[in-house]
PDB file of N, CA and C in Angstrom:
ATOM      1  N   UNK A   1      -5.252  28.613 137.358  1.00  0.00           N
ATOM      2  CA  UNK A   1      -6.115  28.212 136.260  1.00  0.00           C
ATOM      3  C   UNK A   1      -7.107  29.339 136.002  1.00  0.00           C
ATOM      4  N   UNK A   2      -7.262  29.522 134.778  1.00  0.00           N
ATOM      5  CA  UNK A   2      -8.013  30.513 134.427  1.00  0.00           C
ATOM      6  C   UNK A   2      -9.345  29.890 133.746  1.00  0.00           C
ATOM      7  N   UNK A   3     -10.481  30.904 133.323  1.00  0.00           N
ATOM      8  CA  UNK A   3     -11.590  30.787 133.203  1.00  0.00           C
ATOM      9  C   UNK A   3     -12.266  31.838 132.173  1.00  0.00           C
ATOM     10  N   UNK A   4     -12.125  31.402 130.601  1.00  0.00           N
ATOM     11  CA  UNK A   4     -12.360  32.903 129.993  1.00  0.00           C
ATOM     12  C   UNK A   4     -13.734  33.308 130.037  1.00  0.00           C
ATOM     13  N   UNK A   5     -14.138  34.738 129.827  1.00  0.00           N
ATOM     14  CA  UNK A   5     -14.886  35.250 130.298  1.00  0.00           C
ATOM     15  C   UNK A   5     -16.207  35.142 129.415  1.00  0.00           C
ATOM     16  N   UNK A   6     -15.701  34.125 128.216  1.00  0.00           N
ATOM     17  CA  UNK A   6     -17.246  33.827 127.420  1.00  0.00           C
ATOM     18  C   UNK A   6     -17.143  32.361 127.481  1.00  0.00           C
ATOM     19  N   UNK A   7     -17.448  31.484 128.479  1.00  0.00           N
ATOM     20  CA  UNK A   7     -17.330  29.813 128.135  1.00  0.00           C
ATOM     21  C   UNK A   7     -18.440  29.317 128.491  1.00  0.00           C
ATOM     22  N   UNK A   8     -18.719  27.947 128.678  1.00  0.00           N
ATOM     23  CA  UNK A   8     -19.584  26.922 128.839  1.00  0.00           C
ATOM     24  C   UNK A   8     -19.866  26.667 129.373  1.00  0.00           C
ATOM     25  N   UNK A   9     -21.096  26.185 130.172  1.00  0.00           N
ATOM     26  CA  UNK A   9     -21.583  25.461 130.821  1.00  0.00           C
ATOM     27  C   UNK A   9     -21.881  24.182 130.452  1.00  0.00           C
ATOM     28  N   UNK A  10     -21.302  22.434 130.820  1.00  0.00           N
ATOM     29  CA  UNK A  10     -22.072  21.708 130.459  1.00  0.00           C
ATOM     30  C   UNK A  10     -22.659  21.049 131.984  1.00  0.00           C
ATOM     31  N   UNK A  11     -24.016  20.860 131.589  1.00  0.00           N
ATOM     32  CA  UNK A  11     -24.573  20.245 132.954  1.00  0.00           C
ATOM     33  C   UNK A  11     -25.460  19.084 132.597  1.00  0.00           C
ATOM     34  N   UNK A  12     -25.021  18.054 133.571  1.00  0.00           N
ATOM     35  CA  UNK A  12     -25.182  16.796 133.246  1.00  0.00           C
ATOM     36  C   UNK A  12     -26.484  16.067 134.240  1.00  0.00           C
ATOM     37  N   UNK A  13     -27.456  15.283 133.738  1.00  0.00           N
ATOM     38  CA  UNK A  13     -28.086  15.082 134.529  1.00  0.00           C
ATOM     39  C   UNK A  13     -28.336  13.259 134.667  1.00  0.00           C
ATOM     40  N   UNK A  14     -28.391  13.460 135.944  1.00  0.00           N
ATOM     41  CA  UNK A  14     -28.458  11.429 135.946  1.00  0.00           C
ATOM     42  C   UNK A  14     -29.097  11.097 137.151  1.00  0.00           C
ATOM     43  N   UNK A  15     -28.777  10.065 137.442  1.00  0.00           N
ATOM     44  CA  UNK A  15     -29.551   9.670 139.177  1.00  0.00           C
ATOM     45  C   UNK A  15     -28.471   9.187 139.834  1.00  0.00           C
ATOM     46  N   UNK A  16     -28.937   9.487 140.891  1.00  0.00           N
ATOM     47  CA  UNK A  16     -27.631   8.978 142.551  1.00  0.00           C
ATOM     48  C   UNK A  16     -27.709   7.739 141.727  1.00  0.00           C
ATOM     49  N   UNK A  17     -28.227   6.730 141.839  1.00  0.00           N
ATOM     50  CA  UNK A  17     -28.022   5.241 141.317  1.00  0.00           C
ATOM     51  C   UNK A  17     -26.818   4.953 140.232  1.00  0.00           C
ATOM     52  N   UNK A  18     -26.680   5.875 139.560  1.00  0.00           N
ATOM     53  CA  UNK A  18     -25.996   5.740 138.554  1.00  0.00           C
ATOM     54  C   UNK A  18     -24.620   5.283 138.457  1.00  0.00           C
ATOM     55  N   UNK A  19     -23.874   4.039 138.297  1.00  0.00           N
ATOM     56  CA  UNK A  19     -22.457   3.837 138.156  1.00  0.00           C
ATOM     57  C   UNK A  19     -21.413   3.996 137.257  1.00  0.00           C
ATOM     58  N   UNK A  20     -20.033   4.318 137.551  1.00  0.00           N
ATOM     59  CA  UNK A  20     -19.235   4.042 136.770  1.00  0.00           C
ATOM     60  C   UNK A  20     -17.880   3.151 137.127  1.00  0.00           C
ATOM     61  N   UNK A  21     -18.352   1.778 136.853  1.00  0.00           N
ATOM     62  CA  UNK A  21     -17.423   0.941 137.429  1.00  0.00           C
ATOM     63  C   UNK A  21     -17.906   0.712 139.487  1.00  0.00           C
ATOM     64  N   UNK A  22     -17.076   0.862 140.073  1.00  0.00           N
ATOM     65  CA  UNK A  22     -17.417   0.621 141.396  1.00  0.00           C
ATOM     66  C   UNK A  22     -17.938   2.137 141.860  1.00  0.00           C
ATOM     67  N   UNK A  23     -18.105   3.560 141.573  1.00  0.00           N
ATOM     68  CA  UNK A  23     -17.992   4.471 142.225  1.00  0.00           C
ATOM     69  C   UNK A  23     -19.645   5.312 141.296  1.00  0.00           C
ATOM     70  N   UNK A  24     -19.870   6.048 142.570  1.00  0.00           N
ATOM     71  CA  UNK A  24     -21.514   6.649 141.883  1.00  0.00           C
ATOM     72  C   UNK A  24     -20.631   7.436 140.671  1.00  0.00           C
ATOM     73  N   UNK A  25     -21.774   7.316 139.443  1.00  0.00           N
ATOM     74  CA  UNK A  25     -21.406   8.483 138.234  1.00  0.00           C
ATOM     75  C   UNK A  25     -21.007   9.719 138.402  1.00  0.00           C
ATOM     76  N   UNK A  26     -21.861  10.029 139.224  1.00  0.00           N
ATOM     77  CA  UNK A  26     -20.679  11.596 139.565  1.00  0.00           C
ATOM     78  C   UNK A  26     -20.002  11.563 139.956  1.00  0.00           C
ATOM     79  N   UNK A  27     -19.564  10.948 141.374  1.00  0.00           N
ATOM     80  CA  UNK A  27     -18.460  11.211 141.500  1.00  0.00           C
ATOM     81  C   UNK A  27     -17.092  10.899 140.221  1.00  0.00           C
ATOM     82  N   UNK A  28     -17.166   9.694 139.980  1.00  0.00           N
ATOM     83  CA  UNK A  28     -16.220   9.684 138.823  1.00  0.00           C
ATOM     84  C   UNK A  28     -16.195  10.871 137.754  1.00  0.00           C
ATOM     85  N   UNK A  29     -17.230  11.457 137.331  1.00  0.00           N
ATOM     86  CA  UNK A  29     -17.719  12.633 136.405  1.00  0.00           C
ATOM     87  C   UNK A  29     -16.507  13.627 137.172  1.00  0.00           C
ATOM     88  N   UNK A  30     -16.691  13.894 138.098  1.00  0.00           N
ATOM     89  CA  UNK A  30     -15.762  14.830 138.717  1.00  0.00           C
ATOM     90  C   UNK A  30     -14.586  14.907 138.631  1.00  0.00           C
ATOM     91  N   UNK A  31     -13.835  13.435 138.841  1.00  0.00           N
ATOM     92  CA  UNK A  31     -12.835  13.026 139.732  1.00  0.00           C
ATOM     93  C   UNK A  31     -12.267  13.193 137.738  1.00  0.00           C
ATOM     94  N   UNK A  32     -13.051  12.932 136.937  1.00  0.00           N
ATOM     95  CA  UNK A  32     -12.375  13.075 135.519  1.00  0.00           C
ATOM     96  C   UNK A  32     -12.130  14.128 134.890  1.00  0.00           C
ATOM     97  N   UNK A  33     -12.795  15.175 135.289  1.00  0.00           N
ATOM     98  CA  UNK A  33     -13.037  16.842 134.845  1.00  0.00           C
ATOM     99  C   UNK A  33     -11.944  17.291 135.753  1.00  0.00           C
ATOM    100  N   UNK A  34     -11.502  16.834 137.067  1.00  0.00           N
ATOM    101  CA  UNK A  34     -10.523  17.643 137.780  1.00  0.00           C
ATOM    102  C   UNK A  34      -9.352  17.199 137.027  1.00  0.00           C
ATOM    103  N   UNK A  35      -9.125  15.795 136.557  1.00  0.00           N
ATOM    104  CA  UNK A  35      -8.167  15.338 136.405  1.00  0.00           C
ATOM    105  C   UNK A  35      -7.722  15.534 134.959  1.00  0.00           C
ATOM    106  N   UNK A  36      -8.609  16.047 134.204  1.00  0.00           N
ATOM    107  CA  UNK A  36      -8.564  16.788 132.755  1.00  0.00           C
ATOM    108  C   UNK A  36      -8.634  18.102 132.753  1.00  0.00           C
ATOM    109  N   UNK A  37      -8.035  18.652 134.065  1.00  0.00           N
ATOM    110  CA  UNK A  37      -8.154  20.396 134.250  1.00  0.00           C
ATOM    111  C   UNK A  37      -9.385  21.554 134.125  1.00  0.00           C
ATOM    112  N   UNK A  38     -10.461  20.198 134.215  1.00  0.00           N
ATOM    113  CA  UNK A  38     -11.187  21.872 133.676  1.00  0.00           C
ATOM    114  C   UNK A  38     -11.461  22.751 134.979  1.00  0.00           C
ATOM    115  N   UNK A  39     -11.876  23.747 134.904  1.00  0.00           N
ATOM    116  CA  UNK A  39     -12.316  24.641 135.859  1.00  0.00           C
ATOM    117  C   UNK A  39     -12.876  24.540 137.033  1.00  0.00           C
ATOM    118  N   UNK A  40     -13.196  23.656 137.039  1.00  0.00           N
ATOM    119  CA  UNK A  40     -14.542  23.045 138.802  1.00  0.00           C
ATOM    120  C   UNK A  40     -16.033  22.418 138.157  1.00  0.00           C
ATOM    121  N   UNK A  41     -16.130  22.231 139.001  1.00  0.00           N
ATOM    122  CA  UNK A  41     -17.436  20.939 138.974  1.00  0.00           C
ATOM    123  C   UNK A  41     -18.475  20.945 140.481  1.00  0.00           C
ATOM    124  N   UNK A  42     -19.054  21.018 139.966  1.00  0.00           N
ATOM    125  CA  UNK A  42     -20.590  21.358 141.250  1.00  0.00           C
ATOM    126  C   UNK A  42     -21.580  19.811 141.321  1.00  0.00           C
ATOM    127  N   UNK A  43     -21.666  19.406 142.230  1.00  0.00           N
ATOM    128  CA  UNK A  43     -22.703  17.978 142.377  1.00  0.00           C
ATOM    129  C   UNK A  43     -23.840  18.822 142.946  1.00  0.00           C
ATOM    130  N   UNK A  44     -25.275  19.134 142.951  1.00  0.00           N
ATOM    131  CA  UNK A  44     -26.523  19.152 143.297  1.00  0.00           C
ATOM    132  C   UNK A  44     -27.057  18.037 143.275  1.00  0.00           C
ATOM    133  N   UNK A  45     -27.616  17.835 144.221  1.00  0.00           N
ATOM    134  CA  UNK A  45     -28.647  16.556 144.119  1.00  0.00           C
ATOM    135  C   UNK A  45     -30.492  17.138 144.561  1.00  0.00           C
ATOM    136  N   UNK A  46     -31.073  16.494 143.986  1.00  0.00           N
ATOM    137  CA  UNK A  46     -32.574  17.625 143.963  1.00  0.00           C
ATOM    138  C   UNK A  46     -33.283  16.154 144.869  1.00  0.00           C
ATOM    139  N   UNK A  47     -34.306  17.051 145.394  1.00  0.00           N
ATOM    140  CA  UNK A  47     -35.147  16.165 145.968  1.00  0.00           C
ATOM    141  C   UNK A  47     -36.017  15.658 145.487  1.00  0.00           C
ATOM    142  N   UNK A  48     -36.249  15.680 143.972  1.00  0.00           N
ATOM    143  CA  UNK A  48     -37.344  15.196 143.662  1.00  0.00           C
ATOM    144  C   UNK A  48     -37.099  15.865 142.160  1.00  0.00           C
ATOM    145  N   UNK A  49     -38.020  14.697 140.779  1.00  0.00           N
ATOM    146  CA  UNK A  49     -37.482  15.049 139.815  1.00  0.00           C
ATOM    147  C   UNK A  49     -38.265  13.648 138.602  1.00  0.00           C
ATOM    148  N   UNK A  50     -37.828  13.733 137.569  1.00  0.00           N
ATOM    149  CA  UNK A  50     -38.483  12.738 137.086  1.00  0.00           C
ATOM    150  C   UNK A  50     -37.703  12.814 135.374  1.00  0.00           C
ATOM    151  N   UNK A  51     -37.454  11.815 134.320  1.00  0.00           N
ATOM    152  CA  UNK A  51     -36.364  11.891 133.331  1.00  0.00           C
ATOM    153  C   UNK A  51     -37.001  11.529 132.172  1.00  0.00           C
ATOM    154  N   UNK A  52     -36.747  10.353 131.410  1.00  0.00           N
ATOM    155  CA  UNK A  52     -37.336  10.038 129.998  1.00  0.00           C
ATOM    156  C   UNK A  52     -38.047   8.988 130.613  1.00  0.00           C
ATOM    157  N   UNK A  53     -37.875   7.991 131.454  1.00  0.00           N
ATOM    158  CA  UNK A  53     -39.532   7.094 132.061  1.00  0.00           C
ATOM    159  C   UNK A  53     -40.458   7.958 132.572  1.00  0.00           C
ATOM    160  N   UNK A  54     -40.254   8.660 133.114  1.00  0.00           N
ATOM    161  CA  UNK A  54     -41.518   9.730 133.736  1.00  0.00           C
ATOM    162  C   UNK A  54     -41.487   8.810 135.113  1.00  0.00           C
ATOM    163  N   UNK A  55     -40.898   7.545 135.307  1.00  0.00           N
ATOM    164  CA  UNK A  55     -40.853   7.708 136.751  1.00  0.00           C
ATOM    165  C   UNK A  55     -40.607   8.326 137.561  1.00  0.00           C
ATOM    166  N   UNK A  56     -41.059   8.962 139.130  1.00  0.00           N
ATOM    167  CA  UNK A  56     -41.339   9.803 139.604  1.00  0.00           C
ATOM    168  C   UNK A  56     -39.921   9.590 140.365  1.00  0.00           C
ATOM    169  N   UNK A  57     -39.211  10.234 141.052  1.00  0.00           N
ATOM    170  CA  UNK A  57     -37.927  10.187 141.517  1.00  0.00           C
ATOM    171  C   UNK A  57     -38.289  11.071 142.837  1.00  0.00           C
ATOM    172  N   UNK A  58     -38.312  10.911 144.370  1.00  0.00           N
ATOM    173  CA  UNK A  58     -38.118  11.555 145.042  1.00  0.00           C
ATOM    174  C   UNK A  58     -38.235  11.284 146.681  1.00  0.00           C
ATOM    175  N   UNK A  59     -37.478  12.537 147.567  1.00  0.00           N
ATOM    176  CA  UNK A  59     -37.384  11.725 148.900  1.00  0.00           C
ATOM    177  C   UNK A  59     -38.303  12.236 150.206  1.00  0.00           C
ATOM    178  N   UNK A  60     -38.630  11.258 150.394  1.00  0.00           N
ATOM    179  CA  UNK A  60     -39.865  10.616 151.559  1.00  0.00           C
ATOM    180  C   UNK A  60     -39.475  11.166 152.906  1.00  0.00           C
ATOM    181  N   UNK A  61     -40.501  11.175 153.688  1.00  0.00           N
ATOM    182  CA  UNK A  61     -40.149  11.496 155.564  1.00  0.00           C
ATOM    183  C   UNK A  61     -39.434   9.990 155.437  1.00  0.00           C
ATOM    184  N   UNK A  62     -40.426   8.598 155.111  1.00  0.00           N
ATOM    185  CA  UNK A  62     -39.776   7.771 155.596  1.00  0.00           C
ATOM    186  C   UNK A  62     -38.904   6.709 154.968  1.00  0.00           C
ATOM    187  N   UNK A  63     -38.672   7.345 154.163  1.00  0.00           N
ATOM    188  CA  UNK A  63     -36.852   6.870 152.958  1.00  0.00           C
ATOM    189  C   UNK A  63     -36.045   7.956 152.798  1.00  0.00           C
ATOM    190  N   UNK A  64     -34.739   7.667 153.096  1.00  0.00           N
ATOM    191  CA  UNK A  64     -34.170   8.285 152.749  1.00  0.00           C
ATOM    192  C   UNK A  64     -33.540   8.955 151.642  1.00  0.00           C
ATOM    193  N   UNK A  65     -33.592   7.791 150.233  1.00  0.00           N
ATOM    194  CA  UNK A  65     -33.200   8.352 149.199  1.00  0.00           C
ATOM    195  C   UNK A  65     -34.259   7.036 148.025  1.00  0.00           C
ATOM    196  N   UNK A  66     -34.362   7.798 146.845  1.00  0.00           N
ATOM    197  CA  UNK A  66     -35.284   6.623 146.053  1.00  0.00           C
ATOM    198  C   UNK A  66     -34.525   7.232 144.499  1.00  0.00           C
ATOM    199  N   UNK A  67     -33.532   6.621 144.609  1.00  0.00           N
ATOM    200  CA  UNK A  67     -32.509   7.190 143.021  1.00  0.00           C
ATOM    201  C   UNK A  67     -32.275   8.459 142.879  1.00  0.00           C
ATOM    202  N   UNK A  68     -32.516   9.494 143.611  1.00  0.00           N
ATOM    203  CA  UNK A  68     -33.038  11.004 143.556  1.00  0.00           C
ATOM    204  C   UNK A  68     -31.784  11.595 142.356  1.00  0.00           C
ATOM    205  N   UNK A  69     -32.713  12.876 141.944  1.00  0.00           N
ATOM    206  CA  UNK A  69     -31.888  13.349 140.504  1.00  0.00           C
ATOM    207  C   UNK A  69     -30.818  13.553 141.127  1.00  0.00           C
ATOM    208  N   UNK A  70     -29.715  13.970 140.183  1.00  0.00           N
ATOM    209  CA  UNK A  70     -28.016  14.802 140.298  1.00  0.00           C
ATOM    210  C   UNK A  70     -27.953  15.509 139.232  1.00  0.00           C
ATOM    211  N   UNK A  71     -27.495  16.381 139.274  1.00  0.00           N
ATOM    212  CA  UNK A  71     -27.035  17.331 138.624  1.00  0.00           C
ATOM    213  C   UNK A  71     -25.635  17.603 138.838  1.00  0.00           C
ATOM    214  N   UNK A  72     -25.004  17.481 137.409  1.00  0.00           N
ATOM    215  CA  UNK A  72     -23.401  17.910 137.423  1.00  0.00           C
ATOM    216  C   UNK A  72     -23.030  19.203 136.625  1.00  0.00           C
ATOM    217  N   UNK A  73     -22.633  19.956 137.355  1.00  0.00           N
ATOM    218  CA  UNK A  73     -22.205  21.107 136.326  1.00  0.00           C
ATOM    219  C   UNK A  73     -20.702  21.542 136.223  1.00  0.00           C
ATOM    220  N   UNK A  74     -20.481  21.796 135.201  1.00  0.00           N
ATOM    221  CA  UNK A  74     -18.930  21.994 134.672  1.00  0.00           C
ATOM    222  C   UNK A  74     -18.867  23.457 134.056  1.00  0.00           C
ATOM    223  N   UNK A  75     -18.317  24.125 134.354  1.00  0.00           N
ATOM    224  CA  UNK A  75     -17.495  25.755 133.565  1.00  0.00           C
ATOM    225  C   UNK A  75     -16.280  25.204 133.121  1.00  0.00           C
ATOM    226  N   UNK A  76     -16.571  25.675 131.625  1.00  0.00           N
ATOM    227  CA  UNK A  76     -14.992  25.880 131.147  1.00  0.00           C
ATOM    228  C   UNK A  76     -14.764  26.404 129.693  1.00  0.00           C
ATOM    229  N   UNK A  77     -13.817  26.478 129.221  1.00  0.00           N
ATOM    230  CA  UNK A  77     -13.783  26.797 127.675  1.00  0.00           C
ATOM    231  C   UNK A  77     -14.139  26.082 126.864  1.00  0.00           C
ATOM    232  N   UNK A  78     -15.343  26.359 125.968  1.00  0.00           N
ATOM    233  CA  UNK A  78     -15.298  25.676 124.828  1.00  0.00           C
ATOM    234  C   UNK A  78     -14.716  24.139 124.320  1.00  0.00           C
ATOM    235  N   UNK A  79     -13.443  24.917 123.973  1.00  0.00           N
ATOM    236  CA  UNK A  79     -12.545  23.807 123.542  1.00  0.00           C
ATOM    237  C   UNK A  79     -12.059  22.683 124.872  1.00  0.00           C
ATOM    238  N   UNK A  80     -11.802  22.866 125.930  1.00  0.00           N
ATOM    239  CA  UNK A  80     -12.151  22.164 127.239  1.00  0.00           C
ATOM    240  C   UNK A  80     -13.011  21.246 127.198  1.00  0.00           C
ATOM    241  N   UNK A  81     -14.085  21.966 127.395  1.00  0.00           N
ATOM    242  CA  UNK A  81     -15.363  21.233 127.119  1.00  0.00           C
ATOM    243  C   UNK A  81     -16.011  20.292 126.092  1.00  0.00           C
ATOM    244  N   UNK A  82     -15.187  20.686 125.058  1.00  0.00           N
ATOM    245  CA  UNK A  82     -15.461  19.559 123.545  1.00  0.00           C
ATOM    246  C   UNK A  82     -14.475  18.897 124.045  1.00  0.00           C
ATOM    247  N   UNK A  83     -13.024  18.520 124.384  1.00  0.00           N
ATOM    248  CA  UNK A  83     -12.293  17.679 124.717  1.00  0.00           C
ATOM    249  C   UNK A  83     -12.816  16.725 125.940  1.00  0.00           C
ATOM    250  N   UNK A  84     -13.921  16.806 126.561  1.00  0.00           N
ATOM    251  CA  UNK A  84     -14.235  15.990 127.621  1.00  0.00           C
ATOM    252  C   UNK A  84     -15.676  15.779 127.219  1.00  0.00           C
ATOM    253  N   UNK A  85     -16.117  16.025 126.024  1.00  0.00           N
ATOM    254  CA  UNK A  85     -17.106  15.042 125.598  1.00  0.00           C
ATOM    255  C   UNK A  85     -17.447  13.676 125.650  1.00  0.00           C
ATOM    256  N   UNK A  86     -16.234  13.512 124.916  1.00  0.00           N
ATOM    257  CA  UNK A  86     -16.014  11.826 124.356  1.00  0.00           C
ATOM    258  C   UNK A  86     -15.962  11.040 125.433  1.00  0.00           C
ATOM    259  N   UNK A  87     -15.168  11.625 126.292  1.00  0.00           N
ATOM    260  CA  UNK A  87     -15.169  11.027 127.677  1.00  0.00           C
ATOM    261  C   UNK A  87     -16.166  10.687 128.550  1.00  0.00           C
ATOM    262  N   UNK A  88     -17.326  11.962 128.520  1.00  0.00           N
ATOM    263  CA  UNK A  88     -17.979  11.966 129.406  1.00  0.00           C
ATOM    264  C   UNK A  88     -19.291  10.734 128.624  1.00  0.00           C
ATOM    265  N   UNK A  89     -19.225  10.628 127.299  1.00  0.00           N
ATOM    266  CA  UNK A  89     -20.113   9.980 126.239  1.00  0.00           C
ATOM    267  C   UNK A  89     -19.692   8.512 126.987  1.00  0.00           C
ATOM    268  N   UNK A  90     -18.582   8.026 126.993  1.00  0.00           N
ATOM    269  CA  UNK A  90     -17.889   6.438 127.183  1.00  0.00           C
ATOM    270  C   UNK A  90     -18.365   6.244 128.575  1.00  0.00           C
ATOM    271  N   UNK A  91     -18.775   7.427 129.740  1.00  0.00           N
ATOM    272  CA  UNK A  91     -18.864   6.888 131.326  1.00  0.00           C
ATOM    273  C   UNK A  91     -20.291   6.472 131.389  1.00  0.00           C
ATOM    274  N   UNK A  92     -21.299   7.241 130.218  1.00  0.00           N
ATOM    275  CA  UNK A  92     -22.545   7.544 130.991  1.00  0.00           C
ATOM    276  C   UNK A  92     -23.262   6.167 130.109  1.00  0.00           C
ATOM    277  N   UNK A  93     -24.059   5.802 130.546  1.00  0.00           N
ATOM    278  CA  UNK A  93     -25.228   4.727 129.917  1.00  0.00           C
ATOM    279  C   UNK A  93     -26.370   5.614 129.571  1.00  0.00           C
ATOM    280  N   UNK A  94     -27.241   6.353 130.125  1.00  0.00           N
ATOM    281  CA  UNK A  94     -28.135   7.335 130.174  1.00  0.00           C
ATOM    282  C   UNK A  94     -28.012   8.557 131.139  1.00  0.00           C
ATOM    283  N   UNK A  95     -28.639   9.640 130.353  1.00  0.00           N
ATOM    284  CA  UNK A  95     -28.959  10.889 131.430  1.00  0.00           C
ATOM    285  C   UNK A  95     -28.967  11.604 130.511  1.00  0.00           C
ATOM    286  N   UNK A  96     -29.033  12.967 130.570  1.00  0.00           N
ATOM    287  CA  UNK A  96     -29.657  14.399 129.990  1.00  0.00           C
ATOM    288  C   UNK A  96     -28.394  14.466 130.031  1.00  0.00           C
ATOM    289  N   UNK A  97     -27.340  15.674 128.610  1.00  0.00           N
ATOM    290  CA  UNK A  97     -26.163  16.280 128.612  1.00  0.00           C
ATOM    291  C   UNK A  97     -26.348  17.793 127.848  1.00  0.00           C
ATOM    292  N   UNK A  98     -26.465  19.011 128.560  1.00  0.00           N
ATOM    293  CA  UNK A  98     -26.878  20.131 127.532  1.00  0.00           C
ATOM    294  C   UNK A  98     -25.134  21.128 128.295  1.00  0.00           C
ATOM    295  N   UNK A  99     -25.681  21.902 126.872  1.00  0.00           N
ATOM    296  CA  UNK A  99     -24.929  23.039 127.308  1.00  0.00           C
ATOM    297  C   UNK A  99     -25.049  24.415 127.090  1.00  0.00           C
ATOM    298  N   UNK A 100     -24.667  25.498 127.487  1.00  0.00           N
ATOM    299  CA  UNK A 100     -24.867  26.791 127.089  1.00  0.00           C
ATOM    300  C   UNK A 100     -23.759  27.668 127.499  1.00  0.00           C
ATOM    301  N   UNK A 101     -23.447  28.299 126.676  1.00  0.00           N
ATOM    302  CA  UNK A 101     -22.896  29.559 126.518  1.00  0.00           C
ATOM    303  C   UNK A 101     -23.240  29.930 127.984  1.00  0.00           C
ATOM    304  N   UNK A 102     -21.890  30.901 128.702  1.00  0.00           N
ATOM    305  CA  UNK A 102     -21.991  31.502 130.046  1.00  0.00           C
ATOM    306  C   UNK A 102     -20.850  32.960 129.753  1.00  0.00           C
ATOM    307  N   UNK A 103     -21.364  33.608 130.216  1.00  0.00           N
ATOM    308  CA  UNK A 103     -20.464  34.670 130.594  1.00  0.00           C
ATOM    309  C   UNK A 103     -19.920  34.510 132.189  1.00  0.00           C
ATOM    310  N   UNK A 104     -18.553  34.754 132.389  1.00  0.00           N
ATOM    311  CA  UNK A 104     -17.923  34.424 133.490  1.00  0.00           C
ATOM    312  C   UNK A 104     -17.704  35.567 134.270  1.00  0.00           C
ATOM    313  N   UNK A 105     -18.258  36.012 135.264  1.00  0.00           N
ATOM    314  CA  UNK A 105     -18.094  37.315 135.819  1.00  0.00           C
ATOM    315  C   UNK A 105     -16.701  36.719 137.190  1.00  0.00           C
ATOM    316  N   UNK A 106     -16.734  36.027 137.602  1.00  0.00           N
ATOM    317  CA  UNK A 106     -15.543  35.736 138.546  1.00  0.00           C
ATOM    318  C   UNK A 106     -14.944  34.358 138.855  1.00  0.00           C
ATOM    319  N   UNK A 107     -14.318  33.985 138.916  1.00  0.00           N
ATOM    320  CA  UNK A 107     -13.571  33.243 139.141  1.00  0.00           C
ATOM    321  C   UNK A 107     -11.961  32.775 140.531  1.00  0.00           C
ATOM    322  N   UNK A 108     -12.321  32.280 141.209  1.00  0.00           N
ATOM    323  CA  UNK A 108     -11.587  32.204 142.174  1.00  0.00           C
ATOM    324  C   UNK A 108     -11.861  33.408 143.105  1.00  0.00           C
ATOM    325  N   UNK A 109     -10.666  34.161 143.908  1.00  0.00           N
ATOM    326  CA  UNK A 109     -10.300  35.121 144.425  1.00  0.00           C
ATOM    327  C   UNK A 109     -10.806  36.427 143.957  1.00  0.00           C
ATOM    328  N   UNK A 110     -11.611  37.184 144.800  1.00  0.00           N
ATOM    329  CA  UNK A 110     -11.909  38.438 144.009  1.00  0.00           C
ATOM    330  C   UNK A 110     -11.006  39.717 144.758  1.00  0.00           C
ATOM    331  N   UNK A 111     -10.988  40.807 144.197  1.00  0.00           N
ATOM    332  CA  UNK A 111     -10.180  41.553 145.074  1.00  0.00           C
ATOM    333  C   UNK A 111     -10.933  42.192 146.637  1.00  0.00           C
ATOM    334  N   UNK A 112     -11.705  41.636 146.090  1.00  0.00           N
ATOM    335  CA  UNK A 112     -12.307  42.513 147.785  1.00  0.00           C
ATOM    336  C   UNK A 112     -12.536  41.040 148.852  1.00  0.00           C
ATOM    337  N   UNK A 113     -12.023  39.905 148.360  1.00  0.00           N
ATOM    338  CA  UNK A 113     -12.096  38.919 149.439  1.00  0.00           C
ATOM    339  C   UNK A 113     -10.993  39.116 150.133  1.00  0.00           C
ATOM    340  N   UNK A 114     -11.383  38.602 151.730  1.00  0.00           N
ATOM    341  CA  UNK A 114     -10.406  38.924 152.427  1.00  0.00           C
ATOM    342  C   UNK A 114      -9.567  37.534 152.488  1.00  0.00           C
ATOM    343  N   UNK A 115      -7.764  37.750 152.539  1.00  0.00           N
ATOM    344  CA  UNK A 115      -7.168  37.287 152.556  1.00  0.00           C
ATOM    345  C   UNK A 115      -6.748  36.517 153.949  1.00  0.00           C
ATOM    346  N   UNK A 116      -6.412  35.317 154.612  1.00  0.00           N
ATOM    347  CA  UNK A 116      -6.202  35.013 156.192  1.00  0.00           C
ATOM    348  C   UNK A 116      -5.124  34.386 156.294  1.00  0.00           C
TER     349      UNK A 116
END
């Protein structure tokens, strides 16, 4: 799979809490972007963070988690990426969806990685 060298970033933002059907939103977010080919998919989760309530989102010595942000990010082409709009529009109830233009300097295997 390839990765052209002027594509997209879309990065998605929501909370651990977030569902789709029985499984957290990202993960499904993922499990739909792999399964629609695009390029790879990155889960971050931040420790702390806050959205359109301005409720405060973040984790404690003594909690372990209190909805804390996620961040999903996707590389891919353009046209990729407009094809998994609609999709990604039908999973989500709320969250932040932006995107930007990326230049792709590597992808997979580079020649100076070593092979085992």
């Amino acid at each position: 799979m390839q990765i052209p060298r002027e594509a997209v970033l879309l990065r998605i933002f929501l909370g651990e809490d977030d569902r789709y059907g029985r499984r957290p939103l990202y993960e499904a977010i993922v499990l739909k972007a792999r399964e629609m080919h695009l390029g790879g998919a990155t889960v971050l989760r931040g420790p702390m963070g806050f959205g359109h309530s301005s409720r405060l989102h973040s984790a404690k010595i003594l909690r372990l988690s209190e909805d804390l942000p996620i961040v999903v990010e996707i590389v891919d082409s353009q046209e990729k990426i407009d094809r998994f709009l609609p999709v990604l529009d039908q999973m989500m109830g709320s969250g932040l969806v932006t995107l930007e233009k990326v230049t792709v300097l590597q992808y997979g295997e580079g020649a100076n990685q070593k092979r085992e």
